[in-house]
N, C-alpha and C. Protein backbone atom coordinates (compact mmCIF):
# COMPACT_ATOMS: atom_id res chain seq x y z
N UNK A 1 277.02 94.07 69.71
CA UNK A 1 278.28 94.25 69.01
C UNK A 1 278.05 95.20 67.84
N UNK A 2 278.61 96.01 68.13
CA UNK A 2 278.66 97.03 67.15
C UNK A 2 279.02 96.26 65.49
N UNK A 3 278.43 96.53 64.46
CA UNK A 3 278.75 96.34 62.83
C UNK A 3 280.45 96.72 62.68
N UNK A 4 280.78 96.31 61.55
CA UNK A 4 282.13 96.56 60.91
C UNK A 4 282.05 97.68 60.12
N UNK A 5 280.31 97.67 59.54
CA UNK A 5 279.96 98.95 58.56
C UNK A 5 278.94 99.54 59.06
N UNK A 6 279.06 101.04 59.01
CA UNK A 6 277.57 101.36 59.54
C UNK A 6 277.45 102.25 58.21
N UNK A 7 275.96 101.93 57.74
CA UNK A 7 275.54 101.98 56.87
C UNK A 7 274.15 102.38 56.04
N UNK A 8 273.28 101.74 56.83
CA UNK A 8 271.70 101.44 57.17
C UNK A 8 271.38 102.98 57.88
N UNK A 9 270.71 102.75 58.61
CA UNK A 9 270.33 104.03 59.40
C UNK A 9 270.99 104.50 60.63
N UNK A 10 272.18 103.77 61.29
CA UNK A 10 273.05 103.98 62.44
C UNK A 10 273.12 105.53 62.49
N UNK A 11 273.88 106.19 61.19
CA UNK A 11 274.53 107.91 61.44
C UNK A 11 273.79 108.31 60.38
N UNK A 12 273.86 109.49 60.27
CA UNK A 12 272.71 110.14 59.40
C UNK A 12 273.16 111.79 59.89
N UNK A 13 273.02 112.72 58.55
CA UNK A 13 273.84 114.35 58.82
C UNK A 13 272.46 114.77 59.47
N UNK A 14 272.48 116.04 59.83
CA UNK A 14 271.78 117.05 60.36
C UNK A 14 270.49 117.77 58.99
N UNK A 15 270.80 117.00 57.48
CA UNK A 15 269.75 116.50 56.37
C UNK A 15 269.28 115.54 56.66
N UNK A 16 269.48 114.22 57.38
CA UNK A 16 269.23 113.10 57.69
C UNK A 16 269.24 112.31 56.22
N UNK A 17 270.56 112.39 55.48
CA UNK A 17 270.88 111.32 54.22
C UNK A 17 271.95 110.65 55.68
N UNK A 18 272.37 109.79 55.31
CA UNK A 18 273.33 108.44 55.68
C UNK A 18 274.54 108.70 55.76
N UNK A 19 275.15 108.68 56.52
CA UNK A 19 276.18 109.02 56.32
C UNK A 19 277.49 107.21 57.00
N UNK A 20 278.27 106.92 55.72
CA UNK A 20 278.24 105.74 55.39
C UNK A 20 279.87 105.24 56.11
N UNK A 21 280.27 104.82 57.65
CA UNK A 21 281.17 104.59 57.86
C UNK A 21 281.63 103.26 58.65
N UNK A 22 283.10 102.82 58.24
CA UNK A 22 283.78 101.74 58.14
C UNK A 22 284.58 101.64 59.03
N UNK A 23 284.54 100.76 59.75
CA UNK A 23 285.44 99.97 61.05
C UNK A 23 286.79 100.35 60.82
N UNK A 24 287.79 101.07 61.34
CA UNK A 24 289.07 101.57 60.79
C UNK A 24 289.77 100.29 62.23
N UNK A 25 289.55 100.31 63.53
CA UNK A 25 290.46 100.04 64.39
C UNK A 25 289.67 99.13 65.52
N UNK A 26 290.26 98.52 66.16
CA UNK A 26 289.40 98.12 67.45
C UNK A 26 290.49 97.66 68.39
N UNK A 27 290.84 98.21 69.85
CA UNK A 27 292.10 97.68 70.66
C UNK A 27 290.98 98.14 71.62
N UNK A 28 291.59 97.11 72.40
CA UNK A 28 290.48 97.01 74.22
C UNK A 28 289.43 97.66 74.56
N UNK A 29 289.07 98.58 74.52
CA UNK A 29 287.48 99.02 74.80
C UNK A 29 287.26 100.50 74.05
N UNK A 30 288.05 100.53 72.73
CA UNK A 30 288.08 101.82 72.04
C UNK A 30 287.59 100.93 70.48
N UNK A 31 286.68 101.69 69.84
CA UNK A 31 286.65 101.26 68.29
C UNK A 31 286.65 102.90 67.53
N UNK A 32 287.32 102.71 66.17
CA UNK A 32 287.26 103.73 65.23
C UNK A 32 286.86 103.21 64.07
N UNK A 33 285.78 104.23 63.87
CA UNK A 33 285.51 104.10 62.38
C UNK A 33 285.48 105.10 60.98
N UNK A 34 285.75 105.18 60.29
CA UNK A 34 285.70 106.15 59.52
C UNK A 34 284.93 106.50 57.87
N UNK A 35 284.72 107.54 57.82
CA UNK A 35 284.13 107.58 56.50
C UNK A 35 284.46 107.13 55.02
N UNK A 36 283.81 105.87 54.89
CA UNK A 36 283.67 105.17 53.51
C UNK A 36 284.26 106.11 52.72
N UNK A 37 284.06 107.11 51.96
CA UNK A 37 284.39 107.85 50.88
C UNK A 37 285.20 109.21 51.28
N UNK A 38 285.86 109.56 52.60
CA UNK A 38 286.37 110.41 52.79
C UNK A 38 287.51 110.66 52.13
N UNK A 39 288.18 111.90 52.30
CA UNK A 39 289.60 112.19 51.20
C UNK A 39 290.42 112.37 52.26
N UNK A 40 291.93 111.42 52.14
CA UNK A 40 293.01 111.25 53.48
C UNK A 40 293.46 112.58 54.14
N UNK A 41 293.50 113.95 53.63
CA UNK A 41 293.18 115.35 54.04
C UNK A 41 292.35 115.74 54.89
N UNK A 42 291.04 115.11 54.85
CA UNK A 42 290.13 115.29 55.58
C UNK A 42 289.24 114.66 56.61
N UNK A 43 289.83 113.53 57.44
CA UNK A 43 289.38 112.63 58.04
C UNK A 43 288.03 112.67 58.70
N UNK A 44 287.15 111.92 58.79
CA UNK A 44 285.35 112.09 59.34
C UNK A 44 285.90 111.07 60.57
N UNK A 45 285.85 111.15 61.76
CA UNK A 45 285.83 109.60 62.20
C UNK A 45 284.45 109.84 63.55
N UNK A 46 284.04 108.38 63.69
CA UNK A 46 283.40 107.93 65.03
C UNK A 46 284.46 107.00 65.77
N UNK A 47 283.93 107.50 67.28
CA UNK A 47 285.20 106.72 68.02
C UNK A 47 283.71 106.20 69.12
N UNK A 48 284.01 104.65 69.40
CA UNK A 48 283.21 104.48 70.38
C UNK A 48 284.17 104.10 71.78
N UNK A 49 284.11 104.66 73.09
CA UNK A 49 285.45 103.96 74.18
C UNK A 49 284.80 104.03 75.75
N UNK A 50 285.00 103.09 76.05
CA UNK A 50 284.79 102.90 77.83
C UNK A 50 285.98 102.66 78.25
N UNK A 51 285.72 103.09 79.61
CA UNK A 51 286.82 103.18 80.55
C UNK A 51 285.90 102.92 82.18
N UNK A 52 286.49 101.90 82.89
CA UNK A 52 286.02 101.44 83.93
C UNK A 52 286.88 101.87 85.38
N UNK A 53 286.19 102.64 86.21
CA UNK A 53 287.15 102.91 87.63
C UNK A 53 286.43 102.74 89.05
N UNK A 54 287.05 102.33 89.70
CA UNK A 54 286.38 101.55 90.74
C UNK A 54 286.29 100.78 90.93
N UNK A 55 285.34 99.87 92.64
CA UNK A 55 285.38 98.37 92.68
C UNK A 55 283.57 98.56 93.26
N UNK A 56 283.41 97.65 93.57
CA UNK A 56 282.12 97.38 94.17
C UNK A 56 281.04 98.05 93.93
N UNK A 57 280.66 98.56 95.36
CA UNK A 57 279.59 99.80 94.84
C UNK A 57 280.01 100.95 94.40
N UNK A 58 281.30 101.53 94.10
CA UNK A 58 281.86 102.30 93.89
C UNK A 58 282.21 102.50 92.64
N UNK A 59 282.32 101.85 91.55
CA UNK A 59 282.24 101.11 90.49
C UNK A 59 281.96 101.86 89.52
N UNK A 60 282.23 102.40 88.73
CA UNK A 60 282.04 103.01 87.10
C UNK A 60 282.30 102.64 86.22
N UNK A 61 281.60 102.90 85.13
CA UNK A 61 281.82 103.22 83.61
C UNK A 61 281.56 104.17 82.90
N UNK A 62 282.82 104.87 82.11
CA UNK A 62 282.59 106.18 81.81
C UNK A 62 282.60 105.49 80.10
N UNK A 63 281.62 105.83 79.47
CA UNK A 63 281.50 105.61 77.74
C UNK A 63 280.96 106.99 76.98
N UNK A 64 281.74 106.95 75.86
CA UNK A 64 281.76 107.89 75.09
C UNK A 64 281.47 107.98 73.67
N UNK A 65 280.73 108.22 73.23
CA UNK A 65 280.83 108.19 72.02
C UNK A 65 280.67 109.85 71.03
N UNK A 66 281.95 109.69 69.83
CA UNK A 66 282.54 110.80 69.56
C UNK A 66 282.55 110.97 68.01
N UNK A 67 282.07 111.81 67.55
CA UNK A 67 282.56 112.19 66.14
C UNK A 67 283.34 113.36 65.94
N UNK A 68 284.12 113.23 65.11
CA UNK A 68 285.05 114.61 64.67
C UNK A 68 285.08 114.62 63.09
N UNK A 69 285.21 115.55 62.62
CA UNK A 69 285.14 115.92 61.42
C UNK A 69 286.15 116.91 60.79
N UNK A 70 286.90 116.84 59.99
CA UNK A 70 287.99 117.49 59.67
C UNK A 70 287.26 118.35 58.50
N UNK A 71 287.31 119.23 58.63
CA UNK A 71 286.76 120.40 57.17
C UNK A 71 287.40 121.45 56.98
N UNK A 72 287.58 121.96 55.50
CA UNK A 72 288.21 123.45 55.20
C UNK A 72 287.62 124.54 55.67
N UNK A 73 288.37 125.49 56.45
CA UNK A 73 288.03 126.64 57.41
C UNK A 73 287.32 126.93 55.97
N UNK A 74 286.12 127.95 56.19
CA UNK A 74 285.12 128.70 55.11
C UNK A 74 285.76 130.07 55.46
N UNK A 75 286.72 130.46 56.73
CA UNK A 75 287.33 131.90 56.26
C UNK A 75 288.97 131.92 55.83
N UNK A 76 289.69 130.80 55.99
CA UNK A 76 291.15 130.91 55.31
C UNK A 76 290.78 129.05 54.47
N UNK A 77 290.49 129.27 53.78
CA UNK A 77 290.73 127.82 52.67
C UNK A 77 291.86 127.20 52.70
N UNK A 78 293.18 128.16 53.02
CA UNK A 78 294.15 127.02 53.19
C UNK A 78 294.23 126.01 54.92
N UNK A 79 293.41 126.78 55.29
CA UNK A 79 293.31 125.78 57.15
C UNK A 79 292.33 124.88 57.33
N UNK A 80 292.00 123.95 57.97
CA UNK A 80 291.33 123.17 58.17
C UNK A 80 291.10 123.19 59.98
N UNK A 81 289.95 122.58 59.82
CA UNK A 81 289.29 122.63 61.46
C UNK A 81 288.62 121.42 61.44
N UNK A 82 288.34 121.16 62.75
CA UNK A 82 287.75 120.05 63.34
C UNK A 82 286.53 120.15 64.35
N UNK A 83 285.36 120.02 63.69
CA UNK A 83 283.90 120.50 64.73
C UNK A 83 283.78 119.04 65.37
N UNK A 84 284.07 118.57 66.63
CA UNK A 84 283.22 117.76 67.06
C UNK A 84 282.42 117.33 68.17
N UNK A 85 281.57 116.78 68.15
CA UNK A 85 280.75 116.58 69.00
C UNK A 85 280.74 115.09 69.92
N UNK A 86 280.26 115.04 70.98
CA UNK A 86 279.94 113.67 71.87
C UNK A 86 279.25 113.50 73.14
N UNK A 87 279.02 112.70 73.43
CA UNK A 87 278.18 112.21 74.48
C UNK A 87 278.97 111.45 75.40
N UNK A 88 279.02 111.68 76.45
CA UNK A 88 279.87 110.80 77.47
C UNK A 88 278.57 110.37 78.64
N UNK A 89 278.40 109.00 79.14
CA UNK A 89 277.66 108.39 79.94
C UNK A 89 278.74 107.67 81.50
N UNK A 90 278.27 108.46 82.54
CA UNK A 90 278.87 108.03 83.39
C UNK A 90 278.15 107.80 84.41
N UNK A 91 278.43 106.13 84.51
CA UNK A 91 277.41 104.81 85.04
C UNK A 91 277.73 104.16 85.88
N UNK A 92 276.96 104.47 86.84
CA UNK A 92 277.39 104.05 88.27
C UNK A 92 277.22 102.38 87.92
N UNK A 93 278.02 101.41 87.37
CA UNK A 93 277.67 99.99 87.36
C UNK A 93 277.64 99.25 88.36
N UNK A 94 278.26 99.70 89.49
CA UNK A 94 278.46 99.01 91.08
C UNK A 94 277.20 99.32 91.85
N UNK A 95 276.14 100.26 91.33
CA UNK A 95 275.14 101.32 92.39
C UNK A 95 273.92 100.08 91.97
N UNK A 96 274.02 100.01 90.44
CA UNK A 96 272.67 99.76 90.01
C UNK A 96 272.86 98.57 89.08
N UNK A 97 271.33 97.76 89.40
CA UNK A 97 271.68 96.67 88.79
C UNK A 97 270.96 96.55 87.33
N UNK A 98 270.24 97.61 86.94
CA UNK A 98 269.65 97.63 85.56
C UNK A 98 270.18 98.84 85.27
N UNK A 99 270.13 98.95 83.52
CA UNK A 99 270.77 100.73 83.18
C UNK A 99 268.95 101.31 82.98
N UNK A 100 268.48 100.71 83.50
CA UNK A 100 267.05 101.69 83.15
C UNK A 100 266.82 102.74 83.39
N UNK A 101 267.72 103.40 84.78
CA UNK A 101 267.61 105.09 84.84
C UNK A 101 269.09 105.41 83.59
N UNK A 102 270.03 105.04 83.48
CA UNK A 102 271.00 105.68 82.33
C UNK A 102 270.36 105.87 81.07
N UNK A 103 269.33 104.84 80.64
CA UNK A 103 268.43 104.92 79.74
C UNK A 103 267.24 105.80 79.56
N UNK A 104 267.12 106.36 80.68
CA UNK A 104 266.01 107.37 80.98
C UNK A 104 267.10 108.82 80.95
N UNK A 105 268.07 108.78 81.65
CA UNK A 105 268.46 110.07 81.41
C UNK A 105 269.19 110.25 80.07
N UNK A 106 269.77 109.15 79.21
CA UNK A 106 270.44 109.28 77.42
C UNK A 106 269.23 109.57 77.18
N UNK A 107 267.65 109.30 77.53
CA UNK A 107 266.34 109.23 76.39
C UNK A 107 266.30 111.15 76.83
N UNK A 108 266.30 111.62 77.65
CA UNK A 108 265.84 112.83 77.78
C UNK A 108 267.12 113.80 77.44
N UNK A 109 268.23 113.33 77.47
CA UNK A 109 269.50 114.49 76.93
C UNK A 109 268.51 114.47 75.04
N UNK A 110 268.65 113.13 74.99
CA UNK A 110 268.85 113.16 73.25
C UNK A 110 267.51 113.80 73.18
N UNK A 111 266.20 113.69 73.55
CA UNK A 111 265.24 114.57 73.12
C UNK A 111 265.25 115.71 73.32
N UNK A 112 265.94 116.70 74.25
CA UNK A 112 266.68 117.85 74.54
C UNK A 112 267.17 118.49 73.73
N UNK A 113 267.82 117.73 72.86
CA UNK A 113 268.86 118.41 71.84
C UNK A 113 268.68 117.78 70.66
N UNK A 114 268.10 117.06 70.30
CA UNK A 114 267.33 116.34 68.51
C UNK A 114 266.27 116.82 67.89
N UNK A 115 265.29 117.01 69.09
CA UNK A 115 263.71 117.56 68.12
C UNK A 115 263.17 118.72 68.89
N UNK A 116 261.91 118.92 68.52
CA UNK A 116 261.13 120.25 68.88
C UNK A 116 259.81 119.10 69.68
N UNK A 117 259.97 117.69 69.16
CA UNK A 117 258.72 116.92 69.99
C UNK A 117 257.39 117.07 69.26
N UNK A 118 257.67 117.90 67.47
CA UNK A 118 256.66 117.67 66.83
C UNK A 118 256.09 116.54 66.26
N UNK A 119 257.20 115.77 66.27
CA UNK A 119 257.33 114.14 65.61
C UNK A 119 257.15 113.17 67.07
N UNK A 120 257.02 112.14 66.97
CA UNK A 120 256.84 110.88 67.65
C UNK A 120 258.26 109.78 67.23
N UNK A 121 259.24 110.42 68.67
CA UNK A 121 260.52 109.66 68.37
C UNK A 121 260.39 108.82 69.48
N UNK A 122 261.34 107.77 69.55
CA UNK A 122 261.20 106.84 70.59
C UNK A 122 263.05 107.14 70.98
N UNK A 123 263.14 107.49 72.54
CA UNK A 123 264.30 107.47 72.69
C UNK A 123 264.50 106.14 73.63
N UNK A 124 264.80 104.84 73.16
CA UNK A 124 264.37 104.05 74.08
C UNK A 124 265.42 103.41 74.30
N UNK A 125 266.75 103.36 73.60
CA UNK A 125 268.00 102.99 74.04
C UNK A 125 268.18 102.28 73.39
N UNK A 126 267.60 102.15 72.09
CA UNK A 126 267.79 100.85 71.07
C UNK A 126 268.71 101.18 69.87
N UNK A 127 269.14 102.51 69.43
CA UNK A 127 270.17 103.28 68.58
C UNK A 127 271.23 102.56 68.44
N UNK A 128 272.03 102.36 67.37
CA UNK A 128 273.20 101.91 67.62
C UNK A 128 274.15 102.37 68.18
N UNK A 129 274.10 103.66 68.38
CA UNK A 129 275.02 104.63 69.79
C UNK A 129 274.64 104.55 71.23
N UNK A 130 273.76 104.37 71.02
CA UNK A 130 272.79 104.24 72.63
C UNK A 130 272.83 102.99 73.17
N UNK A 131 272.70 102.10 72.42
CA UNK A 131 273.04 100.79 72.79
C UNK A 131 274.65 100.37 73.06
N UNK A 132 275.18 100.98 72.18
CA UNK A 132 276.50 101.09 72.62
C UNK A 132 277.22 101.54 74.35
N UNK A 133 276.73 102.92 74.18
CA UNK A 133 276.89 103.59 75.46
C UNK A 133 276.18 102.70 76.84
N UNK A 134 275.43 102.51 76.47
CA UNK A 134 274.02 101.59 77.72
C UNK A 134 274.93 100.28 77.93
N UNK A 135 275.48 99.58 77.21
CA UNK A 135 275.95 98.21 77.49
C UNK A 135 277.67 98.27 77.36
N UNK A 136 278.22 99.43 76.96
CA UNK A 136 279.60 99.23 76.83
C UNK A 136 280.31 98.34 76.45
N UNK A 137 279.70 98.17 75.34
CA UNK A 137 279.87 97.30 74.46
C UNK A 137 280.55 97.84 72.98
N UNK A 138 281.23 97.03 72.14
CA UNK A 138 281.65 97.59 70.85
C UNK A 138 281.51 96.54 69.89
């Protein structure tokens, strides 16, 4: 179950300081949260959401998890833009009875696109996003 606050080490900028956000919403398999100290102009949010299609072996779960960020354009100051980024996991839940290959392929996207592999990261599905996505859960 996802926190009400994430706070601790969950999100963290591309400096890796903290970046400090608060449970805004939660309706059926969607949660929003948003930035503790943001200004109502400029909304930060994380959205975590599954969506299930199929029956049997046929069976999916598509989970997503999303940030968007509202910021002042740096070439017209009076406009604002929205950079965001996400990860979508789509999981055969009817095929397989452990997520240990979904966990193997989130561990190799995210080392793909996080480090250079000079450091000793563990992509092991234990993140509070990853765990999210892996269990479709909120």
């Amino acid at each position: 179950m996802l926190a009400n606050t994430l706070n601790t080490n969950e999100v963290k900028n591309a400096a890796g300081t903290e970046v400090e956000l608060q449970r805004l919403s939660s309706e059926s398999r969607r949660t929003e949260y948003g930035l503790i100290t943001e200004s109502p102009a400029l909304p930060h949010r994380l959205v975590v959401a599954h969506e299930e299609i199929g029956s049997g072996i046929n069976r999916r779960r598509r989970s997503q998890v999303r940030i968007n960020k509202t910021v002042a354009s740096t070439v017209d100051s009076t406009k604002t833009c929205v950079p965001s980024a996400y990860i979508v996991i789509d999981f055969p839940i009817g095929a397989l009875t452990a997520n240990t290959e979904m966990a193997n392929v989130l561990a190799e996207l995210g080392s793909f696109v996080h480090t250079l592999g000079t450091t000793t990261h563990l992509y092991d599905g234990t993140g509070t996003g990853a765990a999210a996505l892996l269990s479709g859960g909120l």
